[in-house]
Protein backbone atom coordinates (compact mmCIF):
# COMPACT_ATOMS: atom_id res chain seq x y z
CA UNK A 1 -17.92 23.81 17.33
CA UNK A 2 -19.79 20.98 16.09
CA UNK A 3 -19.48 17.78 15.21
CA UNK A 4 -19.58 16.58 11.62
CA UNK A 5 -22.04 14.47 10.40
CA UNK A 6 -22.26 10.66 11.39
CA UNK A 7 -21.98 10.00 7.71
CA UNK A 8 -19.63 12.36 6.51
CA UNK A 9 -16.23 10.30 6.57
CA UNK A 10 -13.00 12.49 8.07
CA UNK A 11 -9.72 11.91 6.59
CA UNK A 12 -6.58 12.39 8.08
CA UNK A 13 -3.36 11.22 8.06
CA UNK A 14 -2.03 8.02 10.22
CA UNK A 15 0.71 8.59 12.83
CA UNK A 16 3.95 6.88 11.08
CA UNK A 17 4.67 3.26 12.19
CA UNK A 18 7.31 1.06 10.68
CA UNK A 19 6.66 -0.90 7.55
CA UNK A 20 8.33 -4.05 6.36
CA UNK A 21 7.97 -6.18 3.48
CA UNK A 22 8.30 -9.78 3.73
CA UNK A 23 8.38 -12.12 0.44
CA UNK A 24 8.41 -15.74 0.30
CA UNK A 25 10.01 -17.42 -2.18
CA UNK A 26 10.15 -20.94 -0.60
CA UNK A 27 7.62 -22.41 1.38
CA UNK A 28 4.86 -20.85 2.87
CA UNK A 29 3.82 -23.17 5.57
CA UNK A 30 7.74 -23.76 6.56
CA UNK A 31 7.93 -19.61 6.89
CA UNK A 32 4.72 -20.22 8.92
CA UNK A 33 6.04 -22.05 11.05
CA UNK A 34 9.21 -20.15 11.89
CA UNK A 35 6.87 -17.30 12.27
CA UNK A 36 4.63 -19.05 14.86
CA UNK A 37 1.42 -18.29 13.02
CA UNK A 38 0.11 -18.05 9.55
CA UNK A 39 -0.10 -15.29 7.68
CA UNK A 40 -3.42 -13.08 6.24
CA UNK A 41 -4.61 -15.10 3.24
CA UNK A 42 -4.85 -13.29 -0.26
CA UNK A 43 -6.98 -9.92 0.10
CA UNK A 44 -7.20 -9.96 3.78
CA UNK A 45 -5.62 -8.37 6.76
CA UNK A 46 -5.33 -9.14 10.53
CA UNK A 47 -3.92 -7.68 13.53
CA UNK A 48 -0.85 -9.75 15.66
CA UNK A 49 1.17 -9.00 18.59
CA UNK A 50 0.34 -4.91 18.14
CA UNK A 51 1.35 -5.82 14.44
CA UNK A 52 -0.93 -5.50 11.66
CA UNK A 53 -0.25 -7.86 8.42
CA UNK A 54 -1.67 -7.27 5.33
CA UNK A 55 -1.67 -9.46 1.76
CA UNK A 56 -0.09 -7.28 -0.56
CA UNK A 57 0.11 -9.77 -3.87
CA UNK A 58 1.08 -13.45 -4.19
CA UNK A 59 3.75 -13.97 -1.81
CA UNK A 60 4.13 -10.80 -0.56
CA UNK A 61 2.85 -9.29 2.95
CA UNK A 62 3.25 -5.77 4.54
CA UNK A 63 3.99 -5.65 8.57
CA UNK A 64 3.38 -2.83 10.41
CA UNK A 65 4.39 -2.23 13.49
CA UNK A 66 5.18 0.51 16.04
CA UNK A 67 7.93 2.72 15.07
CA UNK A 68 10.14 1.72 18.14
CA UNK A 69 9.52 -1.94 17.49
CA UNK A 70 10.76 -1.54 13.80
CA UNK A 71 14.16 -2.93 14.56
CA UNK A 72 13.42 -6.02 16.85
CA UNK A 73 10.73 -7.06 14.56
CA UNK A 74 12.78 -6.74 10.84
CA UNK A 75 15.29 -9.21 13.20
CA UNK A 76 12.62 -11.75 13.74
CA UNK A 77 11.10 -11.32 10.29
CA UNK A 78 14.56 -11.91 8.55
CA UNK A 79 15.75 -14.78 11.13
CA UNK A 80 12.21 -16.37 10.53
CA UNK A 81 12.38 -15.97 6.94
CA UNK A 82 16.01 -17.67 6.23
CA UNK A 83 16.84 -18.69 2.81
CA UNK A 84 13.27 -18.85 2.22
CA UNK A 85 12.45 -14.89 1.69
CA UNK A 86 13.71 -11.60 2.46
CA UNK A 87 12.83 -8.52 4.69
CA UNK A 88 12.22 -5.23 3.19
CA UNK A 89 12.22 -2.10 5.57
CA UNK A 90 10.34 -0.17 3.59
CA UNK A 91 8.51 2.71 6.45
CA UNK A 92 9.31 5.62 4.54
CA UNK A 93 8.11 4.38 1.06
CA UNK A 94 4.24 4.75 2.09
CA UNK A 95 2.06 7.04 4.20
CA UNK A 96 -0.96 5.54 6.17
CA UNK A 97 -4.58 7.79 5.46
CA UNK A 98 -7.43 6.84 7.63
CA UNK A 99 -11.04 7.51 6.54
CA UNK A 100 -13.27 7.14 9.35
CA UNK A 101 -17.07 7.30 9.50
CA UNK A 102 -20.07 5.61 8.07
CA UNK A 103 -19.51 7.02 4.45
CA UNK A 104 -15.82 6.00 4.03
CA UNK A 105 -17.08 3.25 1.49
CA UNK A 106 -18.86 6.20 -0.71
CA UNK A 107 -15.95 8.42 -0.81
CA UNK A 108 -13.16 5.49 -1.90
CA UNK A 109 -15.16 5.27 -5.07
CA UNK A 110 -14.82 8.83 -5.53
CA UNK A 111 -12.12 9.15 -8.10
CA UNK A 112 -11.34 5.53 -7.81
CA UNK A 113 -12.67 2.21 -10.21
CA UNK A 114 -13.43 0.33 -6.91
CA UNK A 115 -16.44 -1.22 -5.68
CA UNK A 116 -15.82 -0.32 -1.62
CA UNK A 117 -20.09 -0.85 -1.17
CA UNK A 118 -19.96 -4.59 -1.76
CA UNK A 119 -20.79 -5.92 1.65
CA UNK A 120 -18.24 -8.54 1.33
CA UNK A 121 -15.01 -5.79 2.08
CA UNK A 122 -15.27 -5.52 5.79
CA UNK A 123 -13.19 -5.67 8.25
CA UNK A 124 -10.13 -7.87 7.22
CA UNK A 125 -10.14 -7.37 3.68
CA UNK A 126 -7.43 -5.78 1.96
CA UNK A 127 -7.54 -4.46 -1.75
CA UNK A 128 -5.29 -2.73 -4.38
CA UNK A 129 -6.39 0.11 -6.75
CA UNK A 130 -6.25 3.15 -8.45
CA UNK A 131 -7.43 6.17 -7.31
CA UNK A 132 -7.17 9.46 -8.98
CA UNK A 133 -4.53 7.72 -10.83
CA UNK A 134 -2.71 6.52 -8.26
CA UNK A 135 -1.91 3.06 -6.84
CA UNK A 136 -3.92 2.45 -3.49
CA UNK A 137 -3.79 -0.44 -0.86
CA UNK A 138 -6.61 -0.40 1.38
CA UNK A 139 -6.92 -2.12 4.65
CA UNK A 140 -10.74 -2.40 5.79
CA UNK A 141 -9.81 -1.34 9.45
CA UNK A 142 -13.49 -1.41 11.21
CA UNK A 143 -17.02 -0.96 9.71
CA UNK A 144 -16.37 2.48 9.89
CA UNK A 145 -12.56 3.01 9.13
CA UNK A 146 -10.53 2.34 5.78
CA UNK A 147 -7.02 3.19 6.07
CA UNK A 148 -5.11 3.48 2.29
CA UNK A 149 -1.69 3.24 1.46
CA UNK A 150 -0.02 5.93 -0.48
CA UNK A 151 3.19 7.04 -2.30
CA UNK A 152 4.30 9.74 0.68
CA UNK A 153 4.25 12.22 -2.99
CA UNK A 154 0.53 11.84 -3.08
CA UNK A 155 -0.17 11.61 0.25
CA UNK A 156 -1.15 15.36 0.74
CA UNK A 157 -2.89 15.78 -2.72
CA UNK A 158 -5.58 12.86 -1.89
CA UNK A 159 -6.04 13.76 1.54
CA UNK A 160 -6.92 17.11 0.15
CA UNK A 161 -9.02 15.84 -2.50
CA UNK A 162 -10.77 12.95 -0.13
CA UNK A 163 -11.70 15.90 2.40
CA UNK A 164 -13.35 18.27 -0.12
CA UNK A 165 -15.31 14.93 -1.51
CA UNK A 166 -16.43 14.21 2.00
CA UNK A 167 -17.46 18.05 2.49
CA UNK A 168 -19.40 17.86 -0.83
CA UNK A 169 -20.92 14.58 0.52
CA UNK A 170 -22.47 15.87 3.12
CA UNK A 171 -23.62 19.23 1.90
CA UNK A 172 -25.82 16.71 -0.66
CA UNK A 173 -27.53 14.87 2.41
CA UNK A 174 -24.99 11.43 2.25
């Protein structure tokens, strides 16, 4: 068997970890503080104590975190939070796709009204968008890995569509 092209992006789905909301509706730095460390500023991402946090919108951040630390950490979100915010569990309400390879950037345009070839979305950056209709997050993993959150409804259908687009990719030399 051999090995797809360098260039020619894979997609497949993420193994499931636990998601969490977390909105503030009092003070930031105060939450901050509670929490021990700040928190991703708008349109960026970073990874915490085998936790990932991304900037969602204004006030509003998504945790992730491994499935058998989903209890112990919506605890220590909602104890941090206080009066200040609340904790969402929300792990089934999205499913993780990870594009890997050098032409991930290439195929989140296709279908999409996103500029993913500005040089400025690397690793850490964190953007919302449609994409084949659909609302999209997307979390700039690595210089060679995107991974996009989707309703779990669409899940199947893009990774479908993403895979023949990274097929027809590299049949035209990408």
């Amino acid at each position: 068997m051999t090995e797809p092209p360098q260039d020619r992006p894979s997609v497949r789905r993420a193994a499931p970890e636990a998601l969490i909301f977390i909105e503030i509706w009092g003070d930031q730095t105060v939450v901050e503080r509670r929490l021990t460390r700040a928190l991703p500023q708008p349109c960026r991402s970073a990874g915490v104590d085998n936790m990932r946090l991304l900037w969602w919108e204004p006030s509003t951040w998504l945790v992730r975190a491994a499935m058998e630390c989903r209890d112990v950490a919506l605890q220590r979100l909602t104890d941090a939070l206080g009066d200040d915010g609340a904790a969402i569990e929300a792990t089934g309400g999205f499913v993780r796709l990870l594009a890997e390879g050098t032409g991930w950037r290439e195929l989140m345009m296709i279908g999409g009204c996103f500029d993913a070839g500005s040089p400025s979305f690397g690793p850490g950056s964190v953007a919302g968008t449609l994409i084949h209709h659909t609302p999209v997050h997307l979390d700039v993993v690595s210089e060679t890995a995107v991974e996009a959150y989707v309703a779990p409804s669409y899940a199947e259908h893009l990774s479908s569509a993403w895979s023949a687009a990274a097929a027809r990719l590299a049949g035209a030399g990408a």
